[in-house]
N, C-alpha and C. Protein backbone atom coordinates (compact mmCIF):
# COMPACT_ATOMS: atom_id res chain seq x y z
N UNK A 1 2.46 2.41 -3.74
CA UNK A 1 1.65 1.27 -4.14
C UNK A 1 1.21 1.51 -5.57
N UNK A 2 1.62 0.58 -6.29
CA UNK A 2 1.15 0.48 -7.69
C UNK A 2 -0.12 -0.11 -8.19
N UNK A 3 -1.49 0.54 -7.99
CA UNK A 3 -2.41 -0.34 -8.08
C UNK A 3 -2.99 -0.55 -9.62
N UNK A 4 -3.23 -2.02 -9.84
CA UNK A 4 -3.78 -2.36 -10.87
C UNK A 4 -4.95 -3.08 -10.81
N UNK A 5 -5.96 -3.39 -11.84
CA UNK A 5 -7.29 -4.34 -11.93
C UNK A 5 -7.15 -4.96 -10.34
N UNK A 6 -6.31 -6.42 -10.82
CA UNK A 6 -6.19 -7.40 -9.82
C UNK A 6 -5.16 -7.31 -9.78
N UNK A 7 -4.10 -7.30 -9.51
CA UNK A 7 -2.69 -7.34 -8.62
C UNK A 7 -2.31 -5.66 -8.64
N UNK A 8 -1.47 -5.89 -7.60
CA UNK A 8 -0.86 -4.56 -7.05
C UNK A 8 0.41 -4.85 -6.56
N UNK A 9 1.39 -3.64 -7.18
CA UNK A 9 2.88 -4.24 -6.17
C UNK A 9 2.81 -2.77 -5.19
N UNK A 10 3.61 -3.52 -4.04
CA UNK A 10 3.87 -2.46 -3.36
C UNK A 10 5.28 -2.59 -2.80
N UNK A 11 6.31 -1.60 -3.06
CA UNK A 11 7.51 -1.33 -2.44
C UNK A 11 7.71 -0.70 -1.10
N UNK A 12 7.99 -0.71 -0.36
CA UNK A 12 8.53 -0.04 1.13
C UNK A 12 9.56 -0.25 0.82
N UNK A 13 9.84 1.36 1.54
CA UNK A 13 10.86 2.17 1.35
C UNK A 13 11.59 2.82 2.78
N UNK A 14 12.87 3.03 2.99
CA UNK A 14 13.03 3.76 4.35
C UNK A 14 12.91 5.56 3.52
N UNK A 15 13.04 6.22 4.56
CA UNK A 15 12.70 7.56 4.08
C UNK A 15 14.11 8.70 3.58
N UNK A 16 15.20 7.67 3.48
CA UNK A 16 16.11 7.88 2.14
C UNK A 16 16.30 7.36 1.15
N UNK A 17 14.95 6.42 0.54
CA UNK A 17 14.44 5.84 -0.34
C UNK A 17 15.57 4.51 -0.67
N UNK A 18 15.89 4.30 0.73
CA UNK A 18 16.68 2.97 0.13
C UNK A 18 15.39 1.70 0.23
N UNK A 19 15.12 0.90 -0.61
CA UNK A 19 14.04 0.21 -0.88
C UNK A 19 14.32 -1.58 -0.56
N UNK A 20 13.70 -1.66 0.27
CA UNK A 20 13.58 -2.94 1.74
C UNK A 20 13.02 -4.04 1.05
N UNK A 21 11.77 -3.55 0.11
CA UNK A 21 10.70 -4.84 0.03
C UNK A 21 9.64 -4.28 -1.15
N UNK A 22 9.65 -5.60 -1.88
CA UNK A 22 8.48 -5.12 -3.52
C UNK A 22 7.99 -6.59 -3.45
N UNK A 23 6.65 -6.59 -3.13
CA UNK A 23 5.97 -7.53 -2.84
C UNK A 23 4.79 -7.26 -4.19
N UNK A 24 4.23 -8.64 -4.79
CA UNK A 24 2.95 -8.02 -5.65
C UNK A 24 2.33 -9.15 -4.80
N UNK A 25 0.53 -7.93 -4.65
CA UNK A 25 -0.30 -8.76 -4.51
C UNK A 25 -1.38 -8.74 -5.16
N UNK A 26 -2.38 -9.96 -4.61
CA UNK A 26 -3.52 -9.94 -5.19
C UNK A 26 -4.56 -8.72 -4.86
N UNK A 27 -5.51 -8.56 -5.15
CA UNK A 27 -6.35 -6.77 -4.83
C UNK A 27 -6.88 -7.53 -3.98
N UNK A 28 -6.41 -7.72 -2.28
CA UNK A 28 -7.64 -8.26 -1.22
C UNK A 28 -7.05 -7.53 0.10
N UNK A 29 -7.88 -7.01 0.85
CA UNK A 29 -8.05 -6.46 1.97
C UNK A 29 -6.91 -7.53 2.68
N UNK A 30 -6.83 -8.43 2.81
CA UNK A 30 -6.27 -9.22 3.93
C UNK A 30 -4.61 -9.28 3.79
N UNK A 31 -4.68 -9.68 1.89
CA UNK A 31 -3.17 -9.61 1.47
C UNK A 31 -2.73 -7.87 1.97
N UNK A 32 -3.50 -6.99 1.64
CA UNK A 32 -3.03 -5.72 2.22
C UNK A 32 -2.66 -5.45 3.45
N UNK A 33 -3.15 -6.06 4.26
CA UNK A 33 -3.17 -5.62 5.57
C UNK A 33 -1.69 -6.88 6.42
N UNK A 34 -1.23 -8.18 5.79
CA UNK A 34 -0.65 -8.52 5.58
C UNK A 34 0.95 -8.33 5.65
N UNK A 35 0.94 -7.32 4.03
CA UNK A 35 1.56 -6.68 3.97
C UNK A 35 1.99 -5.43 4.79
N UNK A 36 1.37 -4.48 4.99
CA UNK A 36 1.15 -3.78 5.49
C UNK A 36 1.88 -3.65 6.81
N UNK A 37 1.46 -4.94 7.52
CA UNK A 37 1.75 -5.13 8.90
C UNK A 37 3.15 -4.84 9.25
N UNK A 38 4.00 -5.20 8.40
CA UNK A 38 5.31 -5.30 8.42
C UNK A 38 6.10 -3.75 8.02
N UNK A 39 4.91 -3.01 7.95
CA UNK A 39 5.55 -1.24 7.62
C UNK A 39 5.38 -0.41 8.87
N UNK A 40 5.20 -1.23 10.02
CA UNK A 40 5.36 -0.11 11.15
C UNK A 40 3.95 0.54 10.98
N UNK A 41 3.82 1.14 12.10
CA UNK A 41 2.76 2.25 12.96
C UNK A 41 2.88 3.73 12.20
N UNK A 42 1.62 3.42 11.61
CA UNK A 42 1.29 4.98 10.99
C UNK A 42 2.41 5.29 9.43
N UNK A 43 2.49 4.18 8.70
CA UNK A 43 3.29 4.48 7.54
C UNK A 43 2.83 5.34 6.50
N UNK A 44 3.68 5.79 5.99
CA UNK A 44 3.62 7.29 4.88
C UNK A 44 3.20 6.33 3.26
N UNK A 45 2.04 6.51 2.77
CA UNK A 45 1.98 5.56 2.00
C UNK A 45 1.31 5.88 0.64
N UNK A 46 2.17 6.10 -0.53
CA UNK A 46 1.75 6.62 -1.98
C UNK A 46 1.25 6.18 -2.59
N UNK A 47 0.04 6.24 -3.28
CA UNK A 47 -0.79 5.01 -3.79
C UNK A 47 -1.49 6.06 -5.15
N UNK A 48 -1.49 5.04 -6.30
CA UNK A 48 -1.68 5.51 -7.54
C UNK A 48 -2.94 5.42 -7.47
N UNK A 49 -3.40 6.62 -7.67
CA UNK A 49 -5.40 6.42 -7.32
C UNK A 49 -5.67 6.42 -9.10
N UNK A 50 -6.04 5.26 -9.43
CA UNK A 50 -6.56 4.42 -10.84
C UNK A 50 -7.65 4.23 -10.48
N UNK A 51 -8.34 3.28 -11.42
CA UNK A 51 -9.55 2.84 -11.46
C UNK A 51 -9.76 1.83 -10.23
N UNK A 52 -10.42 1.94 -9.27
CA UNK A 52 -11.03 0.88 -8.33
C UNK A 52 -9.88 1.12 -6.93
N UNK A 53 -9.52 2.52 -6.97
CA UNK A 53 -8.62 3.25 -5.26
C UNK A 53 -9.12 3.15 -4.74
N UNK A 54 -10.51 3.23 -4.39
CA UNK A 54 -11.20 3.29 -3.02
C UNK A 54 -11.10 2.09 -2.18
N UNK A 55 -10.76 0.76 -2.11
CA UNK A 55 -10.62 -0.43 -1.79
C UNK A 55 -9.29 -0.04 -0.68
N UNK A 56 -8.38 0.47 -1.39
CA UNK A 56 -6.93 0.28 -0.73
C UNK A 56 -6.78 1.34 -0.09
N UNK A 57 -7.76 2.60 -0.35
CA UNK A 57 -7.21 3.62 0.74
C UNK A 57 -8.00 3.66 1.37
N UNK A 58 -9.33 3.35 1.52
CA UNK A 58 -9.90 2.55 3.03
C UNK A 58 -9.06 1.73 3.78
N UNK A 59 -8.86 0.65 3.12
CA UNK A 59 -7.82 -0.30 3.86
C UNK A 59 -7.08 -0.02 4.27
N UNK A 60 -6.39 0.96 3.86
CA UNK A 60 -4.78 1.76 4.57
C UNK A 60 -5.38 2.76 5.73
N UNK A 61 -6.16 3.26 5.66
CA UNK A 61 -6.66 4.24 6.65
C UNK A 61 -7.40 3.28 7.89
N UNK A 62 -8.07 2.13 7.70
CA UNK A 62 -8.04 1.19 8.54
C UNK A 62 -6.53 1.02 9.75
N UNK A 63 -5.94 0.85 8.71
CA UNK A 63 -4.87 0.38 9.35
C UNK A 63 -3.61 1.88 10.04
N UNK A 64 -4.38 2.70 9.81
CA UNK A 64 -3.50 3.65 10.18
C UNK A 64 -2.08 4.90 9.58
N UNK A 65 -2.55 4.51 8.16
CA UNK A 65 -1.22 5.27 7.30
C UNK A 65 -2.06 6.13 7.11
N UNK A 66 -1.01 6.85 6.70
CA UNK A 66 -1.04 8.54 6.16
C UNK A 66 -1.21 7.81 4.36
N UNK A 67 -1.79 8.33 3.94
CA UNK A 67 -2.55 7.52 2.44
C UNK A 67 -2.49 9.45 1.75
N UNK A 68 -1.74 9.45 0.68
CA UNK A 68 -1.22 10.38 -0.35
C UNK A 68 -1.57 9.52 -2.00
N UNK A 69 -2.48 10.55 -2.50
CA UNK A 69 -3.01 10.09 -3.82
C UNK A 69 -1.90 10.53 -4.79
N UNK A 70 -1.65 9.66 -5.71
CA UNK A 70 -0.95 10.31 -7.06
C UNK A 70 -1.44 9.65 -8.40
């Protein structure tokens, strides 16, 4: 997950990095979870901890991913 101010893209990926889906969204809990929905139970999920991370890796831990800062 590429997070920025207000929009964020996020790519899913299978785990030989062949790449399924690059969606951008707006920075909202709902578009996340949204998204999200469609990555399966307990997804492995890389997220650029920038200015204003705490939003999305709550939200991801809501929802059940494994949440890895970079």
């Amino acid at each position: 997950m590429d997070l920025h101010r207000r929009r964020s893209v996020l790519v899913r990926m299978t785990e030989t990095g062949q790449q399924l889906e690059t969606v951008r969204i707006s920075n909202d809990r709902d578009y996340l979870r949204e998204v999200m929905a469609r990555a399966g139970e307990a997804p492995e999920v890389v997220l650029e901890a920038t200015y204003g991370w705490y939003w999305a890796a709550d939200t991801l831990a809501e929802l059940g991913a494994h949440v890895h800062l970079a």
